[in-house]
N, C-alpha and C. Protein backbone atom coordinates (compact mmCIF):
# COMPACT_ATOMS: atom_id res chain seq x y z
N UNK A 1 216.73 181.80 107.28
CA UNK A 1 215.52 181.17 107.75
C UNK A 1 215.48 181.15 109.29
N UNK A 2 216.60 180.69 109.77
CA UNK A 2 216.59 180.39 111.48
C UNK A 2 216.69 182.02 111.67
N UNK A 3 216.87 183.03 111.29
CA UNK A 3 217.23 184.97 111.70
C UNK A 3 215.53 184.97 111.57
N UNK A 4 214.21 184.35 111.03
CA UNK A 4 213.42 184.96 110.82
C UNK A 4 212.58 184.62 111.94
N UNK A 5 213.11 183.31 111.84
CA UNK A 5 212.91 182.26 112.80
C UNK A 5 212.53 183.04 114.81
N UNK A 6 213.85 183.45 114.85
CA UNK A 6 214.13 184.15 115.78
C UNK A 6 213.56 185.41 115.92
N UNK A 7 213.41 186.06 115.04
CA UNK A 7 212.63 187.59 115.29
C UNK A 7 211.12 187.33 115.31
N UNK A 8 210.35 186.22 114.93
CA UNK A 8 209.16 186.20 114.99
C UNK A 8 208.53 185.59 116.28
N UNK A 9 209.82 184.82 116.90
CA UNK A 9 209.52 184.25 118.26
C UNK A 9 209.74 185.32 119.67
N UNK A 10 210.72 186.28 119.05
CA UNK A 10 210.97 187.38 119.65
C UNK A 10 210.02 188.48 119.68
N UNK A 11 209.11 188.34 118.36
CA UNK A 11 207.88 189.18 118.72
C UNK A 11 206.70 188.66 119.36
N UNK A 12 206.54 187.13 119.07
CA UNK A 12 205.61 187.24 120.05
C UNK A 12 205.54 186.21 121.40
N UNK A 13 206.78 186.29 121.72
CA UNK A 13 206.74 185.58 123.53
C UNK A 13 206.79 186.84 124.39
N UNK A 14 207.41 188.15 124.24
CA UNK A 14 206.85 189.46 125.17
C UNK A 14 205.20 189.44 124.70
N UNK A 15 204.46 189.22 123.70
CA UNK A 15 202.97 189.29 123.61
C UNK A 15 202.51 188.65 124.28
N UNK A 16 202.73 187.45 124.56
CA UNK A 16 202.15 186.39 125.58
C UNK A 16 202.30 186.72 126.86
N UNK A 17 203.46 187.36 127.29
CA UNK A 17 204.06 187.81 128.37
C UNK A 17 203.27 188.95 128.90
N UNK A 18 202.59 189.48 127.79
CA UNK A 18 201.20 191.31 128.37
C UNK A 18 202.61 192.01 127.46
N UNK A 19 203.47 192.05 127.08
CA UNK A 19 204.48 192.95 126.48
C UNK A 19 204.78 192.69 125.44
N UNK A 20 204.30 193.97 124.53
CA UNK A 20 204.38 194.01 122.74
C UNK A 20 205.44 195.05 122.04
N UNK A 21 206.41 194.48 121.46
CA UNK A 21 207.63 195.02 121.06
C UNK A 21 207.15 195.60 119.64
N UNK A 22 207.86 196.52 119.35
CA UNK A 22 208.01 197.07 118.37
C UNK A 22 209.15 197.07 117.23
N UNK A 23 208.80 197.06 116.22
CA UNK A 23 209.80 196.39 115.04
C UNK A 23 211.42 196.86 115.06
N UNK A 24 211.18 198.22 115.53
CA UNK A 24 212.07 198.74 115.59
C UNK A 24 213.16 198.39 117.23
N UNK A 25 212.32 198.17 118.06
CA UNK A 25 213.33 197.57 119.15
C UNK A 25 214.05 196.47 118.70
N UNK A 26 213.67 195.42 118.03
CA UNK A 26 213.66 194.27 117.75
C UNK A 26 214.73 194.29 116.75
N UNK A 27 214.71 195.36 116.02
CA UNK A 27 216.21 195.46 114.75
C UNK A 27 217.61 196.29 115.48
N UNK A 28 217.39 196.81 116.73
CA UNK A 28 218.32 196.91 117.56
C UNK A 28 218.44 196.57 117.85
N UNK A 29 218.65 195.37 118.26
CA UNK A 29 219.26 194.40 119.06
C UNK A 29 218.80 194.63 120.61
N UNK A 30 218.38 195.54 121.19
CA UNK A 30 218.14 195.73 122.20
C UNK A 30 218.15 194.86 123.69
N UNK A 31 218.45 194.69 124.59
CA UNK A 31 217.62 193.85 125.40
C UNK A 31 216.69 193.69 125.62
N UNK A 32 215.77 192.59 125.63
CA UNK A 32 214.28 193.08 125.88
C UNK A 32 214.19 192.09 127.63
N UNK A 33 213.28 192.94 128.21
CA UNK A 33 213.03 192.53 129.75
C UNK A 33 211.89 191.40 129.54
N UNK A 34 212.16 190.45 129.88
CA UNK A 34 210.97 189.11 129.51
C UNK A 34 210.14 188.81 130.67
N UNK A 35 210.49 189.61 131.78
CA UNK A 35 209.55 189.54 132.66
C UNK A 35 208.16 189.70 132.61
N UNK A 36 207.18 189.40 133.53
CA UNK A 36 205.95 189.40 133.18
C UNK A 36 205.48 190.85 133.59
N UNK A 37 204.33 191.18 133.38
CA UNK A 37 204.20 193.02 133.68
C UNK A 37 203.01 192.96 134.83
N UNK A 38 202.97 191.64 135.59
CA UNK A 38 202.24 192.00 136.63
C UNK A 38 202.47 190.74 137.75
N UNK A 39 202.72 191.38 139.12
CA UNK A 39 203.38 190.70 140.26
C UNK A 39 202.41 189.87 140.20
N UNK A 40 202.49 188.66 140.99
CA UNK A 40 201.86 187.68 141.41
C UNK A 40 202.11 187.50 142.96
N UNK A 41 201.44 187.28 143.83
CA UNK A 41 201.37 187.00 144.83
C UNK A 41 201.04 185.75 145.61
N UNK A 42 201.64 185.12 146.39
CA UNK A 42 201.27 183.94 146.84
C UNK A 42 200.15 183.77 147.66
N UNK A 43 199.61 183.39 147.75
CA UNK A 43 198.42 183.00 148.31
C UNK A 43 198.74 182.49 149.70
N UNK A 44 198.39 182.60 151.42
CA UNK A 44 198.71 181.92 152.19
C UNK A 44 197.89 181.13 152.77
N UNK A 45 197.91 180.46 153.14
CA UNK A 45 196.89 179.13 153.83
C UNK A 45 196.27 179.46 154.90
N UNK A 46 195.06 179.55 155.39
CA UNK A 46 194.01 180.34 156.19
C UNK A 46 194.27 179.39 157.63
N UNK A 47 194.91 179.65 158.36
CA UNK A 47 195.37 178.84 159.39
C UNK A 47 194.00 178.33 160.14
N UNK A 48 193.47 177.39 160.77
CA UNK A 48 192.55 177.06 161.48
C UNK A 48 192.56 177.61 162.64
N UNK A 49 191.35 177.78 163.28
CA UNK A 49 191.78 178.19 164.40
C UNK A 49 191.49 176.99 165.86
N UNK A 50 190.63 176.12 165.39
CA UNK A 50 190.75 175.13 166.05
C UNK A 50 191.88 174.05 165.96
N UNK A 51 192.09 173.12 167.60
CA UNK A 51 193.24 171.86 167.62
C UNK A 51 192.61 170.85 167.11
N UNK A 52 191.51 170.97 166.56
CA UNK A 52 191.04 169.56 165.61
C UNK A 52 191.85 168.88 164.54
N UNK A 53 192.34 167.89 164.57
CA UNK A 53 193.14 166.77 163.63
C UNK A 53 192.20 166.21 162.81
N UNK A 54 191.42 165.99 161.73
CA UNK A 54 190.93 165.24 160.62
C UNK A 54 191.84 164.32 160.24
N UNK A 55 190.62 163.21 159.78
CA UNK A 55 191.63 161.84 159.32
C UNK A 55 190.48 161.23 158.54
N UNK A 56 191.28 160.25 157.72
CA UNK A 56 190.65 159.48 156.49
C UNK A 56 190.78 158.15 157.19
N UNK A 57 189.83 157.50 157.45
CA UNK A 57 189.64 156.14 158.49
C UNK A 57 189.68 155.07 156.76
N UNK A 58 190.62 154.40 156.84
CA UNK A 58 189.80 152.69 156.04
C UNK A 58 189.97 151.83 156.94
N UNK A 59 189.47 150.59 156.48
CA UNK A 59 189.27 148.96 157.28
C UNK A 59 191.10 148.76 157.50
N UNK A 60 192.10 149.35 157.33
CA UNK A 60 193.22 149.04 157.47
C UNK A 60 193.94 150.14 158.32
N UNK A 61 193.86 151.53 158.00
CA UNK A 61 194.60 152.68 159.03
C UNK A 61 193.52 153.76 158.72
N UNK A 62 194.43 154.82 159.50
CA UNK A 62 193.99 156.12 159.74
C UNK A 62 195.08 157.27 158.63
N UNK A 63 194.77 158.05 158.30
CA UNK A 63 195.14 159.30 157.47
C UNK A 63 194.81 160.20 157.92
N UNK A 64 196.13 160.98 158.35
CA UNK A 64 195.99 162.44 158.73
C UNK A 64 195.75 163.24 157.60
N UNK A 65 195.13 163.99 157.25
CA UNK A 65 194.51 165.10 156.26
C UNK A 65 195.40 166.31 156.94
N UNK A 66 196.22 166.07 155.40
CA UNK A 66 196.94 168.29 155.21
C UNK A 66 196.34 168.46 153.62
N UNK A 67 196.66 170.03 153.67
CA UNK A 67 196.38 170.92 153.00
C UNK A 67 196.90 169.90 152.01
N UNK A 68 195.84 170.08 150.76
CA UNK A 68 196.67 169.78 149.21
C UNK A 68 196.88 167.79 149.30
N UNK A 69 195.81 167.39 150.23
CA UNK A 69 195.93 166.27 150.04
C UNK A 69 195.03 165.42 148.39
N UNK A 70 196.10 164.21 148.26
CA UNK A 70 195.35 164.21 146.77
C UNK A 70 195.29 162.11 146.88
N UNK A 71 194.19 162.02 146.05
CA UNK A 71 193.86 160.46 146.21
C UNK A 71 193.61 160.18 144.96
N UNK A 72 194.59 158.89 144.67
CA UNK A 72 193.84 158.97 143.45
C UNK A 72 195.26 157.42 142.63
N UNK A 73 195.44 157.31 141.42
CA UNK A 73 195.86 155.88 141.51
C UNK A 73 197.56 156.34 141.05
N UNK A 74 197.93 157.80 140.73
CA UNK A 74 199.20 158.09 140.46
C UNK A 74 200.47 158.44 141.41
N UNK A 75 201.23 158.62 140.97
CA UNK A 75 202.26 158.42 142.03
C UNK A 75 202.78 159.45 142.75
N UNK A 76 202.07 160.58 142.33
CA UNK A 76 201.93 161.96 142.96
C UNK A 76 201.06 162.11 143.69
N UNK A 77 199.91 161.20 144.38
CA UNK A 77 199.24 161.20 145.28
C UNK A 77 199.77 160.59 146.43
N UNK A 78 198.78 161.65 147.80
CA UNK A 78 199.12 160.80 148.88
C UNK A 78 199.11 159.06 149.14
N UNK A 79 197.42 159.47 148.89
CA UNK A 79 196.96 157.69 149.06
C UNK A 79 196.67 157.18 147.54
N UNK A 80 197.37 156.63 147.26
CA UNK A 80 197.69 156.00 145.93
C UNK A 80 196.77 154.60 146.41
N UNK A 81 195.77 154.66 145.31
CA UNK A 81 194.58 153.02 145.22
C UNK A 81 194.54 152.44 144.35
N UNK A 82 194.77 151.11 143.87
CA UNK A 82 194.96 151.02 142.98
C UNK A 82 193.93 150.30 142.08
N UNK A 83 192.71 150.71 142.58
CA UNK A 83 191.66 150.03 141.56
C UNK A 83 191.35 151.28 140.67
N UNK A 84 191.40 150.03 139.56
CA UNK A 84 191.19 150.71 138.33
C UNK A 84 190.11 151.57 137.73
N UNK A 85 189.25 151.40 138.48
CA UNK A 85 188.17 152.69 138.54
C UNK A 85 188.25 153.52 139.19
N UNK A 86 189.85 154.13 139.97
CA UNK A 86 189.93 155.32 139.92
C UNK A 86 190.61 156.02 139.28
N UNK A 87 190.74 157.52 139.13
CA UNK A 87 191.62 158.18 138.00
C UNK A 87 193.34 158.32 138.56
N UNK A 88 193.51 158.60 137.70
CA UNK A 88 195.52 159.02 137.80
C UNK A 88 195.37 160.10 139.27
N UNK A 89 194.67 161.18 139.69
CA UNK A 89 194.51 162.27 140.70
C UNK A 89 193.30 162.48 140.39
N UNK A 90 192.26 161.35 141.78
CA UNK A 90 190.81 161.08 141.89
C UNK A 90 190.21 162.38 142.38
N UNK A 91 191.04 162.56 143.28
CA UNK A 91 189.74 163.65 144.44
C UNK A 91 191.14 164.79 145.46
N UNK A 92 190.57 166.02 145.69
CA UNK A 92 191.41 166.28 146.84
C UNK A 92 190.85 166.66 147.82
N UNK A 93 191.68 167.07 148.94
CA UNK A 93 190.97 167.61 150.14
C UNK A 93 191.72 168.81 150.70
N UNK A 94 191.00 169.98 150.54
CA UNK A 94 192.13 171.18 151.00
C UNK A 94 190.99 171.78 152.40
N UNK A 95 191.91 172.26 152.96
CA UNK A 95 191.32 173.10 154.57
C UNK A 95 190.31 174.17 153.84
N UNK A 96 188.84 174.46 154.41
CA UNK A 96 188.04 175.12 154.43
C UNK A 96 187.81 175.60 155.72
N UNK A 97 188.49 176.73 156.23
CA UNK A 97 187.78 177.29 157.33
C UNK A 97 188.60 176.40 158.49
N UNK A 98 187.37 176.07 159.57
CA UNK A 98 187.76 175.04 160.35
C UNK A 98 187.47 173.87 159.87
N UNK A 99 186.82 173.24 158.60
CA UNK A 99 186.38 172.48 157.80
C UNK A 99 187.67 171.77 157.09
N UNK A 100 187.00 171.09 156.68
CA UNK A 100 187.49 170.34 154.96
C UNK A 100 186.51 170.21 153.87
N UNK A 101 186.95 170.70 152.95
CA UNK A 101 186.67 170.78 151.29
C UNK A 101 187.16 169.13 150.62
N UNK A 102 186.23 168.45 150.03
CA UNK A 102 186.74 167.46 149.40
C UNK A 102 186.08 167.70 147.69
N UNK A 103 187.12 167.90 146.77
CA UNK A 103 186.76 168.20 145.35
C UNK A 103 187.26 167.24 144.50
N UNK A 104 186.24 166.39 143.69
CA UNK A 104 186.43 165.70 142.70
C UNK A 104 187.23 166.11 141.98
N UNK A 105 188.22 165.85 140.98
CA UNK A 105 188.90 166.27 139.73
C UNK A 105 188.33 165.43 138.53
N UNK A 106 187.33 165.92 138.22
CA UNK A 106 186.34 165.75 136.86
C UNK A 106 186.96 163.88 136.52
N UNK A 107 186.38 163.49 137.66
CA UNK A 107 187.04 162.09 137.25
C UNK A 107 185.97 161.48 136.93
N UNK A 108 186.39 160.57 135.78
CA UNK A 108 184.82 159.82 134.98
C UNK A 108 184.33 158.85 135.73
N UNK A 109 184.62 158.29 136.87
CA UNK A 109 183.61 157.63 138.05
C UNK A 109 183.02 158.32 138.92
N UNK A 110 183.42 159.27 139.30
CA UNK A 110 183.02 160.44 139.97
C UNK A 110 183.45 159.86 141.51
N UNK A 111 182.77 161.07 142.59
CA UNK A 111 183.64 160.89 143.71
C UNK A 111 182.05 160.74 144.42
N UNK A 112 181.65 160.19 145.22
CA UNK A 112 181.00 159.71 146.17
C UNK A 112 180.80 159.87 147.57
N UNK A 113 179.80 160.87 148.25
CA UNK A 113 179.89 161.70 149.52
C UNK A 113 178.47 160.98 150.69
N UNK A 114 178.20 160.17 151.38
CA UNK A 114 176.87 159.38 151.87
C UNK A 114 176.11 159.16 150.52
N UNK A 115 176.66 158.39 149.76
CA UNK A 115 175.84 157.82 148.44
C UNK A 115 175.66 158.76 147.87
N UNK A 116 176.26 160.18 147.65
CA UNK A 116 175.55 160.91 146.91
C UNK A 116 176.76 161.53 145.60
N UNK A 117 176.58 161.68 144.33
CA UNK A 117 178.03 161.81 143.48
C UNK A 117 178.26 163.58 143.89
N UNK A 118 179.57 164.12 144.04
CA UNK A 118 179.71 165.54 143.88
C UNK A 118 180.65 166.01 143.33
N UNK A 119 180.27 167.01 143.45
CA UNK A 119 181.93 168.13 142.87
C UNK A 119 182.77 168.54 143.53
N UNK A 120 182.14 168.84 144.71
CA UNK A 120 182.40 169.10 145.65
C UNK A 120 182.34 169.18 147.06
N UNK A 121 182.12 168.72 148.16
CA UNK A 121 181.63 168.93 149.33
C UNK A 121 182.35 169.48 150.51
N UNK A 122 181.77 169.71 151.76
CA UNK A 122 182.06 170.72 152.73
C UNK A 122 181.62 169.07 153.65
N UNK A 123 182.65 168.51 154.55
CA UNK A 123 182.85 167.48 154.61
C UNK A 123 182.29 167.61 156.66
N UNK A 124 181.67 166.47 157.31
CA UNK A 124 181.41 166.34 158.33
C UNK A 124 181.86 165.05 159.01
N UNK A 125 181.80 165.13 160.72
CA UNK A 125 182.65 163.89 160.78
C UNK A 125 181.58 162.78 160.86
N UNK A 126 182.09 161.81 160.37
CA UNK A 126 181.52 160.37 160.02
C UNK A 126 180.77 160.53 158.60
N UNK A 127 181.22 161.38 157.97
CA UNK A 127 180.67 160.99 156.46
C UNK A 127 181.24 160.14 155.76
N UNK A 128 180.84 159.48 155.03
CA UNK A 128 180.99 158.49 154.10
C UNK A 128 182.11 158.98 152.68
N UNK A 129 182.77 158.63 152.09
CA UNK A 129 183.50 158.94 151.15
C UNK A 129 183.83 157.64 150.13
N UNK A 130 183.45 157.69 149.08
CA UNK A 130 183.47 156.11 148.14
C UNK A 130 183.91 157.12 147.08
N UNK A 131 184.95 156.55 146.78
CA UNK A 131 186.09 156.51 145.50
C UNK A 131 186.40 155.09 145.07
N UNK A 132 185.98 155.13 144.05
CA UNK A 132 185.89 153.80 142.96
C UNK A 132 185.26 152.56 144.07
N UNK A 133 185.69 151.07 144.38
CA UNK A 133 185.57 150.28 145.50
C UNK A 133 185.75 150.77 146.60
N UNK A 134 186.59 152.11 146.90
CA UNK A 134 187.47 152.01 148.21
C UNK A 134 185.95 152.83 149.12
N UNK A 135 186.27 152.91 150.27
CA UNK A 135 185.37 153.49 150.81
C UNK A 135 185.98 153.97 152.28
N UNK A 136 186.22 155.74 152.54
CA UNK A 136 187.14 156.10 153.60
C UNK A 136 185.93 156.71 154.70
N UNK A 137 186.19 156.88 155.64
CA UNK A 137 185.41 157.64 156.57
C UNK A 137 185.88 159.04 157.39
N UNK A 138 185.42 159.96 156.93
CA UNK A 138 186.28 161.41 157.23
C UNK A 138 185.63 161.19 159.34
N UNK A 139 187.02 161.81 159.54
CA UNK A 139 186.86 161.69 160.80
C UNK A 139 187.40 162.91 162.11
N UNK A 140 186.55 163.52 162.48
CA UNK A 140 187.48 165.06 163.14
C UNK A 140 187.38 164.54 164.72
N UNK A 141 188.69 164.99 165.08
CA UNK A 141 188.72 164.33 166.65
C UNK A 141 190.19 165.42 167.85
């Protein structure tokens, strides 16, 4: 049972992989290469070309904004909030250009841009930003 076990998982994790074995490799014992059959490449981060610093202003401090910043009430976020109307990873903010991108993560309160709900926005300085109660002020300086 566990021998059948094994040859049927052996046929199809190279399928998943883009690589489909044949019955006969598979009763030789063969090695099979489990690698994937197409490179991946990393992606690099579009450097700015302006010395502009962005920051997330509340009634208490300032937040420097990097790449892959994330808000939201879990413990894998930067700014961890802890009202309960926001999600586990609320919203992020990744570099656009000389810009910032701020993208909701399909959170069921939604994310809040000058009163307005989005998916996404292309962010300016002194805009408004309301996530659940909290309320930040994007700020380029």
């Amino acid at each position: 049972m566990i021998e059948r076990f094994r040859t049927w998982l052996a046929t199809i994790i190279p399928g998943l992989k883009g690589k489909h074995l044949k019955k006969a490799e598979l009763e030789q014992g063969n090695r099979v290469d489990m690698a994937p059959t197409k490179r991946y490449s990393i992606a690099k981060e579009v450097e700015s070309k302006s010395d502009v610093e962005c920051y997330l202003v509340t009634d208490s401090k300032e937040i420097l904004l990097k790449p892959g910043f994330l808000v939201g009430r879990g413990a894998s976020c930067h700014l961890r909030l802890t009202d309960p109307g926001i999600s586990r990873v609320h919203a992020s903010f990744n570099r656009l250009g000389d810009g910032w991108l701020l993208k909701d993560n399909s959170s069921k309160n939604g994310t809040f841009v000058n009163g307005e709900r989005i998916r996404s926005a292309v962010l300016k300085s002194g805009d408004r930003i309301q996530i659940g109660q909290t309320l930040l002020v994007y700020e380029e300086r």
